[in-house]
Every structure is written in C-alpha cells, then in structure tokens.
C-alpha atoms as a PDB file:
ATOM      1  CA  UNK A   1     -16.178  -6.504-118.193  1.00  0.00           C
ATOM      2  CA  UNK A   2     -15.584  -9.722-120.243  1.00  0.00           C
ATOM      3  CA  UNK A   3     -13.460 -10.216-123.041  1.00  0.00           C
ATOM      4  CA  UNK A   4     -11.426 -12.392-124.667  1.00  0.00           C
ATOM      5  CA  UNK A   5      -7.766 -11.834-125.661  1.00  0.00           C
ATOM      6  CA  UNK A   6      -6.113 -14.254-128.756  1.00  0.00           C
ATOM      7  CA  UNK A   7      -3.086 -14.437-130.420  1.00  0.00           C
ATOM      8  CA  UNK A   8      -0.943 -12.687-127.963  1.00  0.00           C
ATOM      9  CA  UNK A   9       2.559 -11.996-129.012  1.00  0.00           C
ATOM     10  CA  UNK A  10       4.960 -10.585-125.778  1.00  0.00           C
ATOM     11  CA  UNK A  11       8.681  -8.888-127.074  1.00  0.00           C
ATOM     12  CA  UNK A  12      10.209  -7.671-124.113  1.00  0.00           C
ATOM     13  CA  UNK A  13      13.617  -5.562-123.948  1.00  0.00           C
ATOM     14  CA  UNK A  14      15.777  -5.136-120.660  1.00  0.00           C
ATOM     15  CA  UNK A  15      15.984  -1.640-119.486  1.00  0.00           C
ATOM     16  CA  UNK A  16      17.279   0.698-117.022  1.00  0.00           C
ATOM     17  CA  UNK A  17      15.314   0.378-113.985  1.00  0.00           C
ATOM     18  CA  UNK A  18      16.381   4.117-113.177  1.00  0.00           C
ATOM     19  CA  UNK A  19      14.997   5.116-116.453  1.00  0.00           C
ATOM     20  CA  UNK A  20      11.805   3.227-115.787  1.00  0.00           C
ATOM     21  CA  UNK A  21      11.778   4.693-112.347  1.00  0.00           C
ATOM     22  CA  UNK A  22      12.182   7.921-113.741  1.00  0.00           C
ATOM     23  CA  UNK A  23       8.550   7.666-116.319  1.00  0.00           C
ATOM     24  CA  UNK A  24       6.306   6.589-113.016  1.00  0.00           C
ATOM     25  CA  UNK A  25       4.092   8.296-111.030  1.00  0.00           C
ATOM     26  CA  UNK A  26       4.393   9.083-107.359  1.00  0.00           C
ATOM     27  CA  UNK A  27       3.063   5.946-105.308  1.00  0.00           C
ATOM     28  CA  UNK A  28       4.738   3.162-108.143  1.00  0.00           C
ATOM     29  CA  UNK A  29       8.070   1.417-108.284  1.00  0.00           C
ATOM     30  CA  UNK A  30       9.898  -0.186-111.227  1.00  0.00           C
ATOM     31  CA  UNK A  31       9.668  -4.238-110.587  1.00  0.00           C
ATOM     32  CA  UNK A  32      12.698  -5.933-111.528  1.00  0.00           C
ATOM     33  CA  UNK A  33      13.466  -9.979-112.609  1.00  0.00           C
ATOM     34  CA  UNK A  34      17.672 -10.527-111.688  1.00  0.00           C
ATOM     35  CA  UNK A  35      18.040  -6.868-111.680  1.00  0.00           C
ATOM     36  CA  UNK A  36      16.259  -5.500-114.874  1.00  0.00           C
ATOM     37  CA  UNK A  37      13.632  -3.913-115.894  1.00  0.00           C
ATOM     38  CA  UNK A  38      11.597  -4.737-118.796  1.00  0.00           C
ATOM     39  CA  UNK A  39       9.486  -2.820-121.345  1.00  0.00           C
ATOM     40  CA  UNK A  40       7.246  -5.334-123.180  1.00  0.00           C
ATOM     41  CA  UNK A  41       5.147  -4.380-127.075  1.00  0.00           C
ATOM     42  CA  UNK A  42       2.435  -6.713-127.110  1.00  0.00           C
ATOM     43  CA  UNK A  43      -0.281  -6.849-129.753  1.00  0.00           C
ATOM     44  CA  UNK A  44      -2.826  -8.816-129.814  1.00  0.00           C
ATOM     45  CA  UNK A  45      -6.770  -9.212-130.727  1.00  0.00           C
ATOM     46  CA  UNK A  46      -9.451  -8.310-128.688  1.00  0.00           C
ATOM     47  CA  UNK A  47     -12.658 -10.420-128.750  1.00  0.00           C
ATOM     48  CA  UNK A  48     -16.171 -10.534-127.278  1.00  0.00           C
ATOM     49  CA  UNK A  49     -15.422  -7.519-125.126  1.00  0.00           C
ATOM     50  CA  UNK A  50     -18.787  -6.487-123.175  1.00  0.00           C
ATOM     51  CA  UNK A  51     -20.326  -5.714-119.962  1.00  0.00           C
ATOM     52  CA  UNK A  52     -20.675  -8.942-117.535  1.00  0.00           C
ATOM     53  CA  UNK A  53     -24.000 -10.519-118.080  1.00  0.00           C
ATOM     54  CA  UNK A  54     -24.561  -8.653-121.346  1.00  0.00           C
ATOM     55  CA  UNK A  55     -23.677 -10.311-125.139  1.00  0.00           C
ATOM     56  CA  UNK A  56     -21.545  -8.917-127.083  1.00  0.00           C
ATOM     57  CA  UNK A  57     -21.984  -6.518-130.237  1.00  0.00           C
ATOM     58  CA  UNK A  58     -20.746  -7.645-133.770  1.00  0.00           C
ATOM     59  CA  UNK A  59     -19.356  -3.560-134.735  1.00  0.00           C
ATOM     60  CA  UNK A  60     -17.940  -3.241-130.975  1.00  0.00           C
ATOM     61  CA  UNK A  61     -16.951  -5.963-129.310  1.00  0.00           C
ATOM     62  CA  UNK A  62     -14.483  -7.308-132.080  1.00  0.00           C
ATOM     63  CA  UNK A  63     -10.875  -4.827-132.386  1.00  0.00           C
ATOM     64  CA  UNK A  64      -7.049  -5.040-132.167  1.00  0.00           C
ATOM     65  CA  UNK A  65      -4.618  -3.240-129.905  1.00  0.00           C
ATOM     66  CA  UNK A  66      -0.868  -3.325-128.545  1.00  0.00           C
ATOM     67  CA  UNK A  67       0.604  -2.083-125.810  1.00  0.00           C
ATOM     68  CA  UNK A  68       4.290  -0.989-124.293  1.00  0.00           C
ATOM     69  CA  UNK A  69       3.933  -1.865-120.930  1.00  0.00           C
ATOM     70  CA  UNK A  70       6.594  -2.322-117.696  1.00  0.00           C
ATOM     71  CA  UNK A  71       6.443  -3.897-114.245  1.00  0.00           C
ATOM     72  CA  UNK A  72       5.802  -2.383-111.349  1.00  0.00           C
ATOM     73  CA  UNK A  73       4.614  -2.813-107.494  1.00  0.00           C
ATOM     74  CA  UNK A  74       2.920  -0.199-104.892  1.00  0.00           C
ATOM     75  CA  UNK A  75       3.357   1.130-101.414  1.00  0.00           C
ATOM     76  CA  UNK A  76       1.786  -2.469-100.700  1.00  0.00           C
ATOM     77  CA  UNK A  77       4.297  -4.432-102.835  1.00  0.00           C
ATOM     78  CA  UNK A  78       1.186  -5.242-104.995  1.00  0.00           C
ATOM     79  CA  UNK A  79       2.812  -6.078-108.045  1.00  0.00           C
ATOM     80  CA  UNK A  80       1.163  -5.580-111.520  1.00  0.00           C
ATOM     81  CA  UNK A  81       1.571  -3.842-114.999  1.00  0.00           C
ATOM     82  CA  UNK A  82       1.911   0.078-116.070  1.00  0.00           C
ATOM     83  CA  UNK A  83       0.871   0.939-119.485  1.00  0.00           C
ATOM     84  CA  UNK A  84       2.605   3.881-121.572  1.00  0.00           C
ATOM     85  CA  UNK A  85       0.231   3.391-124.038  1.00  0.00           C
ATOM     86  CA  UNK A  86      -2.330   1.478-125.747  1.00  0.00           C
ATOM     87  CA  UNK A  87      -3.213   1.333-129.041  1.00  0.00           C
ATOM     88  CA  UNK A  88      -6.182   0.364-130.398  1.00  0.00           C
ATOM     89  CA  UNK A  89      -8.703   0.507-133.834  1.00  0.00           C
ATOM     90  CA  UNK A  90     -12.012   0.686-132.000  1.00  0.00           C
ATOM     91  CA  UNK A  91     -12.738   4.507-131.027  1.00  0.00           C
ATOM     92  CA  UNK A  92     -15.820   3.961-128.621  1.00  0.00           C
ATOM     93  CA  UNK A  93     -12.883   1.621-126.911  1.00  0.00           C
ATOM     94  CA  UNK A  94     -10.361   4.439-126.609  1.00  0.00           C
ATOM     95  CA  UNK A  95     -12.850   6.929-125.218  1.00  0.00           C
ATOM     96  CA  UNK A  96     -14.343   4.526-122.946  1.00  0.00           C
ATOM     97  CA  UNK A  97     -11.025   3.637-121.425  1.00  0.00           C
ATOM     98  CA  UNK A  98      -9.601   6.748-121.607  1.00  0.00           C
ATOM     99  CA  UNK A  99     -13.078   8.203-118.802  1.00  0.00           C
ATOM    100  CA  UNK A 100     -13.658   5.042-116.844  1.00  0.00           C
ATOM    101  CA  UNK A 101     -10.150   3.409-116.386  1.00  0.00           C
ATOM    102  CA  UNK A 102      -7.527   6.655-116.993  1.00  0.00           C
ATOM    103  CA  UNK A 103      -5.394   4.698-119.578  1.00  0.00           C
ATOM    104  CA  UNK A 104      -2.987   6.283-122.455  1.00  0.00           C
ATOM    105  CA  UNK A 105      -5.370   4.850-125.154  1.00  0.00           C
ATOM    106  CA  UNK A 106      -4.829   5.938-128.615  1.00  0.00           C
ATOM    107  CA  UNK A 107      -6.940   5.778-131.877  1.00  0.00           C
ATOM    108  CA  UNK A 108      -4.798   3.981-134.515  1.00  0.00           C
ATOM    109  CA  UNK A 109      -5.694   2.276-137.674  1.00  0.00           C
ATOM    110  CA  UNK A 110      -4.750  -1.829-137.616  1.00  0.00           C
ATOM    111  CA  UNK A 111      -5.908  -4.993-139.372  1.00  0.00           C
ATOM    112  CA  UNK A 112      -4.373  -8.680-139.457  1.00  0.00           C
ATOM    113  CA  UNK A 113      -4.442 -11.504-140.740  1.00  0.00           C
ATOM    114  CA  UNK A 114      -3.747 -15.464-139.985  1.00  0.00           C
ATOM    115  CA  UNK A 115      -3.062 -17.947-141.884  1.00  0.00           C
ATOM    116  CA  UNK A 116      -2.057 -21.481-140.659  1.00  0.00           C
ATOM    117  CA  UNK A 117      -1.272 -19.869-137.371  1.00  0.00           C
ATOM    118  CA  UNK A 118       0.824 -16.780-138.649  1.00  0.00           C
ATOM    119  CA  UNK A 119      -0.206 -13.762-138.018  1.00  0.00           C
ATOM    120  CA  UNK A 120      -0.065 -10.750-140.542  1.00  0.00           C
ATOM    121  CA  UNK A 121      -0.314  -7.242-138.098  1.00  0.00           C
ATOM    122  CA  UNK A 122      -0.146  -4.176-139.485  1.00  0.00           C
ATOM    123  CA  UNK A 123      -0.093  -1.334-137.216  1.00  0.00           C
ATOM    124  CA  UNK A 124      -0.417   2.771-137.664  1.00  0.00           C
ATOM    125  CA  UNK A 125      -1.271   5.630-134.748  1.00  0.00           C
ATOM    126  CA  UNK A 126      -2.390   8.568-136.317  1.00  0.00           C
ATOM    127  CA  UNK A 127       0.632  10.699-137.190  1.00  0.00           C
ATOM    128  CA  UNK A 128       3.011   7.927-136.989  1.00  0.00           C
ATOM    129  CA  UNK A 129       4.599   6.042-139.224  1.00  0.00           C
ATOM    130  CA  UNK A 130       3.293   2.389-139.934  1.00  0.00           C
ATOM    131  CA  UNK A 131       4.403  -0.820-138.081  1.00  0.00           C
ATOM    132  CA  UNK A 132       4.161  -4.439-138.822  1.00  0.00           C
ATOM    133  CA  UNK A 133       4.310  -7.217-136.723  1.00  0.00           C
ATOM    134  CA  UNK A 134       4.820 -10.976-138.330  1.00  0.00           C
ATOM    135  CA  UNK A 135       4.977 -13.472-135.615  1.00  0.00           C
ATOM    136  CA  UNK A 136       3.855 -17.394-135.742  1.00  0.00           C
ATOM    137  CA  UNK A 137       3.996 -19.666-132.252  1.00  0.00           C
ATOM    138  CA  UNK A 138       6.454 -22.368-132.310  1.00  0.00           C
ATOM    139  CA  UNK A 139       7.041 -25.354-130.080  1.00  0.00           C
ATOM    140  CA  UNK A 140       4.728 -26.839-126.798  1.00  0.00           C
ATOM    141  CA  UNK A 141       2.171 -24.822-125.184  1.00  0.00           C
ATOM    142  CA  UNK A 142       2.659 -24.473-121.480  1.00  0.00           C
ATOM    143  CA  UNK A 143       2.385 -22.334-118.300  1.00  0.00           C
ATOM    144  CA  UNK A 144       4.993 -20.423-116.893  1.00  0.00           C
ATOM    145  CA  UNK A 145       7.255 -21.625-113.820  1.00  0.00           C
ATOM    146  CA  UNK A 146       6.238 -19.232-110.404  1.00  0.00           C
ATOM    147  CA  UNK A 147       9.704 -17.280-110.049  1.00  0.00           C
ATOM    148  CA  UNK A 148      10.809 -17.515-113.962  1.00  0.00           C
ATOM    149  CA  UNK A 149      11.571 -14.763-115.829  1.00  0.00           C
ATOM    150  CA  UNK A 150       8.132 -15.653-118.235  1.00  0.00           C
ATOM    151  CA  UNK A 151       6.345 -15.662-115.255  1.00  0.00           C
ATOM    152  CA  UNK A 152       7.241 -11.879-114.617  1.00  0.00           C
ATOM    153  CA  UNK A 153       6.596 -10.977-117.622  1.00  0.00           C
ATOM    154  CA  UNK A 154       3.141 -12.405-118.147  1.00  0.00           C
ATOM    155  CA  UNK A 155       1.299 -13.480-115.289  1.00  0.00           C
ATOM    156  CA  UNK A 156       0.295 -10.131-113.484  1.00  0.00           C
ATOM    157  CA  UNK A 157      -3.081  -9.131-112.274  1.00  0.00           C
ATOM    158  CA  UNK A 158      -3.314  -6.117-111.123  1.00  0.00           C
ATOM    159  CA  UNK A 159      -2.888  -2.482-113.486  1.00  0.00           C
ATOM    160  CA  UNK A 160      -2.080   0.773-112.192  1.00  0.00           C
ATOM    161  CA  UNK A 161      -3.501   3.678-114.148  1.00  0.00           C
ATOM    162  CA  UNK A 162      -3.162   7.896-112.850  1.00  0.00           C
ATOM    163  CA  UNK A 163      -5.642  10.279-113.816  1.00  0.00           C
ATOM    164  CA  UNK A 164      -5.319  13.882-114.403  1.00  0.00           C
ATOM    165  CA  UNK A 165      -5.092  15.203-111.367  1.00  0.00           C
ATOM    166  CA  UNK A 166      -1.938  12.742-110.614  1.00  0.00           C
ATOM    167  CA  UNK A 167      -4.559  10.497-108.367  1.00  0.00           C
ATOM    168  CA  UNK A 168      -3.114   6.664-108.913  1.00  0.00           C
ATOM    169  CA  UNK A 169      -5.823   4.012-109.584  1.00  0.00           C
ATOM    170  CA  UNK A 170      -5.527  -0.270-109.792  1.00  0.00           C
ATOM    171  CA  UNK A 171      -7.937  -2.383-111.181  1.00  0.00           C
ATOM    172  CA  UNK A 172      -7.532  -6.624-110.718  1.00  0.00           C
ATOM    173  CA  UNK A 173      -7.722  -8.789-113.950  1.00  0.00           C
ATOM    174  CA  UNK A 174      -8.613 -12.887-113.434  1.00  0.00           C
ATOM    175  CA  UNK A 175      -7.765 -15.499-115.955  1.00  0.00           C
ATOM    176  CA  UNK A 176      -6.243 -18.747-115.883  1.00  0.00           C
ATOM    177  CA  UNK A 177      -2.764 -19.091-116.045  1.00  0.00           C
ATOM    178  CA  UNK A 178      -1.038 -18.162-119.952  1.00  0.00           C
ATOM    179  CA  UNK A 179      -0.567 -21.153-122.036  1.00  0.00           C
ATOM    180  CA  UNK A 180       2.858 -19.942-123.263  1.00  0.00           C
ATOM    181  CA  UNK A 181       5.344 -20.893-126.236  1.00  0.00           C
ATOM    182  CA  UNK A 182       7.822 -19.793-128.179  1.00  0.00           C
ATOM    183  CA  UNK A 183       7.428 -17.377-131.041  1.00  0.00           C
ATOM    184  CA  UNK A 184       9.435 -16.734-134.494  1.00  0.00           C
ATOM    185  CA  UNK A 185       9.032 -13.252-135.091  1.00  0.00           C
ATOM    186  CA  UNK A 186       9.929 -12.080-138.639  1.00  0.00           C
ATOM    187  CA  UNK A 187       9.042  -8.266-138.627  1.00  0.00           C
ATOM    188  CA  UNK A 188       8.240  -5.961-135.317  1.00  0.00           C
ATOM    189  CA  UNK A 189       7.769  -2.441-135.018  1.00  0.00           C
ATOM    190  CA  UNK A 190      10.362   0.282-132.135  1.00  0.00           C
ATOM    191  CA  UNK A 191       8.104   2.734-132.596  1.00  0.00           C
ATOM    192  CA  UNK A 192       5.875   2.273-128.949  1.00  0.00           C
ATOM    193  CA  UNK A 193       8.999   3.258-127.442  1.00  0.00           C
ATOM    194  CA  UNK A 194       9.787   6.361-129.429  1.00  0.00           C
ATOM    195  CA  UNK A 195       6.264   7.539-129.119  1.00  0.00           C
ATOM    196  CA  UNK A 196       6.379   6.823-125.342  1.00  0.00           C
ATOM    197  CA  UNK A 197       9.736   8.794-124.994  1.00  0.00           C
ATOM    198  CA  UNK A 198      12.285   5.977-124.679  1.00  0.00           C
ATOM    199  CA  UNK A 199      15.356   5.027-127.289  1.00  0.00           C
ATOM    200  CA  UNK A 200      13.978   2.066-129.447  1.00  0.00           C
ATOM    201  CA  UNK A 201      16.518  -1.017-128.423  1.00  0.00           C
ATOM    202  CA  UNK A 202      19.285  -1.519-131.088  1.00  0.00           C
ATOM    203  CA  UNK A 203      19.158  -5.555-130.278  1.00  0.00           C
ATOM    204  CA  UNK A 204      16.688  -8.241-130.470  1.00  0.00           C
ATOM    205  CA  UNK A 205      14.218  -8.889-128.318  1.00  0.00           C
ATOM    206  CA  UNK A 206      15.617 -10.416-124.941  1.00  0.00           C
ATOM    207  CA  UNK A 207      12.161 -12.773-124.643  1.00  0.00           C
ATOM    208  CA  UNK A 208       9.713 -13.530-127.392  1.00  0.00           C
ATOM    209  CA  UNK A 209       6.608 -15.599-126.266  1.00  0.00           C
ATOM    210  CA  UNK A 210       3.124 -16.389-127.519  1.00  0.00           C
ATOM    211  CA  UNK A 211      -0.114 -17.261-126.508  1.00  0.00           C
ATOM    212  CA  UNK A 212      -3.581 -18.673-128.169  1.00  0.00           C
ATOM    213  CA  UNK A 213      -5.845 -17.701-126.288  1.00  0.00           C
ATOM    214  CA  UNK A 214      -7.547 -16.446-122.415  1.00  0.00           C
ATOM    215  CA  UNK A 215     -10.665 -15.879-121.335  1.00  0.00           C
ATOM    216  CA  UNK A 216     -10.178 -12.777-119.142  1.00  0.00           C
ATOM    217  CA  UNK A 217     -12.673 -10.818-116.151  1.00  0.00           C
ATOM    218  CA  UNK A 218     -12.083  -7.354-115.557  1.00  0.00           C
ATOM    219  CA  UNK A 219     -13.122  -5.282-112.821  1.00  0.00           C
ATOM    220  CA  UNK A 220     -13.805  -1.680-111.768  1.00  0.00           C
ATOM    221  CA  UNK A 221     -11.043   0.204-110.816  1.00  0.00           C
ATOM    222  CA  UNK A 222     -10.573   1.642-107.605  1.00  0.00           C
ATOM    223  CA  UNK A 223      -8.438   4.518-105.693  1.00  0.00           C
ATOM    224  CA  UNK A 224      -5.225   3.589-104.889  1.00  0.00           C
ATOM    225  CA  UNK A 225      -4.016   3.981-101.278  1.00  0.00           C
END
C-alpha cells in the first residue's frame, strides 16, 4: 500500500510498564524510554491510500483515524508499535484491515477542519461518547535525535498485530524520518483509554508533538516467529 498521513498530532502519557505488559500477547514485550512505558492517542488524516502502482479513489482513499498505541519489541528485540485500537470513518477501511492485517479497527463517525494551520477534530465511535481534539503546531520543524525520548515515540517501523487464533503477525512501514514540532493542544479526548480498558490519565500529556506531513509504504504482513 501507499498512503499519505498529514497533520499528525502524538499525546503520549507514561504508564506502568507492568500494566502494559499485562494487555500483550504472548511473543511481545512492553518497550520502555528511562523506565516508562508510554500509551500514545494520535489522530490524524489519511490521504491517497491505495494499492502500489494503482491511483487512488476520490470516495476511498480520502478518511480520518486515531489510534492508542504503545511500544513494544519481539523475541528478536525488533522494536515497533502495538495498536489497542484504531479508529477510523471509512468502513471499506475498517473491514479491510480488520481481514488482511488483524488490527482493532473500529467504525466511528469524524470530520475536521483547518484553518491557518489549526485543526478542528471531532471524534465519535459508535456507542461512545464524542471527543474533540484542537491542536495547532508551534515552533521549528525538525527530526528527532536517535536515543531521545521523541525518537521512541515516533520513529518505529515495524507493527505487531494477533489474529484470532492468538497467532502474532508484523508488518514493516518506510518513510522518511518525522519532521517534528511542538504542538498547543487546546481540547483532547481520554476516552481511547477507557474504551481500551485502561484509567484515562488525570494529568497532562507528558509529550505533545506534531507533524505536517509523510509519505508512507506499507507492506504485507507476515507470521511472526
């Protein structure tokens, strides 16, 4: 697949890496950065999503989705990103990726909006309550440091998904490195971690970043060893 990811907004929390531990599937371990572990929301807008070599479609290939995602590495010490769940407003999207790639997508009505660089995103899963997420990037544009704590965060390349018989699968993602900055955020939504069985955090996010834009490859996934 190729698609395009924009407008990227990252809140991450610190965490109990026993609780973390404690959500994975046989085969995974919770990553840490100076002894934490981290549960990130991230929305953000999908674009030109479509098979390599194909173009994209104007009704498909154009949606929104967030995620609450943590850090983790294999039996190899691969390390890359598990998802709890994924929302997204594109329901061919959530039933494709839900058969081919055995992730926790879920159908949920969104829209945003920009304006001068802020970005108006309103979220809703169906039963939930609605979220919003209000966010603008602030300050210089650059990548992240190799062994910073934004580095953890963002620049992984690998995701581990498990499929219903408990069989653990990884698929690689290539793009060039995050142009990151920072972010004022003005509203954000708990709810991914109620839905996903944790305690929403009673503080402020511990890292807020942003980023424009990446132009991303992904490909198939295979069977974990």
């Amino acid at each position: 697949m190729r698609q395009a990811w924009e407008r990227l907004l990252f809140l991450h929390w610190q965490i109990d890496p026993e609780r973390v531990q404690a959500s994975l599937p046989p085969g995974l371990t919770v990553d840490t950065h100076a002894g934490a572990a981290w549960l990130g929301v991230v929305p953000f807008f999908m674009r030109r999503v479509r098979p390599r070599f194909l173009p994209p479609v104007p009704w498909l290939s154009w949606f929104l989705e967030l995620n609450l995602r943590t850090y983790v590495f294999d039996r190899d010490g691969n390390p890359g990103v598990w998802f709890y769940s994924l929302d997204c407003n594109q329901p061919v999207a959530v039933t494709l990726a839900r058969r081919f790639f055995h992730l926790p997508y879920e159908h949920a009505a969104m829209r945003a909006e920009t304006d001068a660089g802020r970005v108006e995103y309103h979220w809703q899963r169906r039963g939930a309550a609605p979220g919003r997420f209000t966010y603008a990037p602030q300050g210089r544009a650059a990548p992240a440091e190799p062994g910073s704590l934004e580095f953890f965060l963002c620049e992984r390349y690998l995701l581990f998904a498990a499929d219903s018989r408990g069989g653990l699968h990884v698929g690689q993602v290539h793009h060039a490195p995050y142009q990151l900055q920072p972010a004022s955020v003005s509203n954000f939504s708990l709810q991914p971690f109620s839905l996903s069985g944790f305690a929403e955090p009673n503080t402020p996010a511990a890292s807020v970043l942003y980023s424009a834009r990446v132009e991303v490859d992904i490909f198939p996934l295979r069977r974990s060893v």
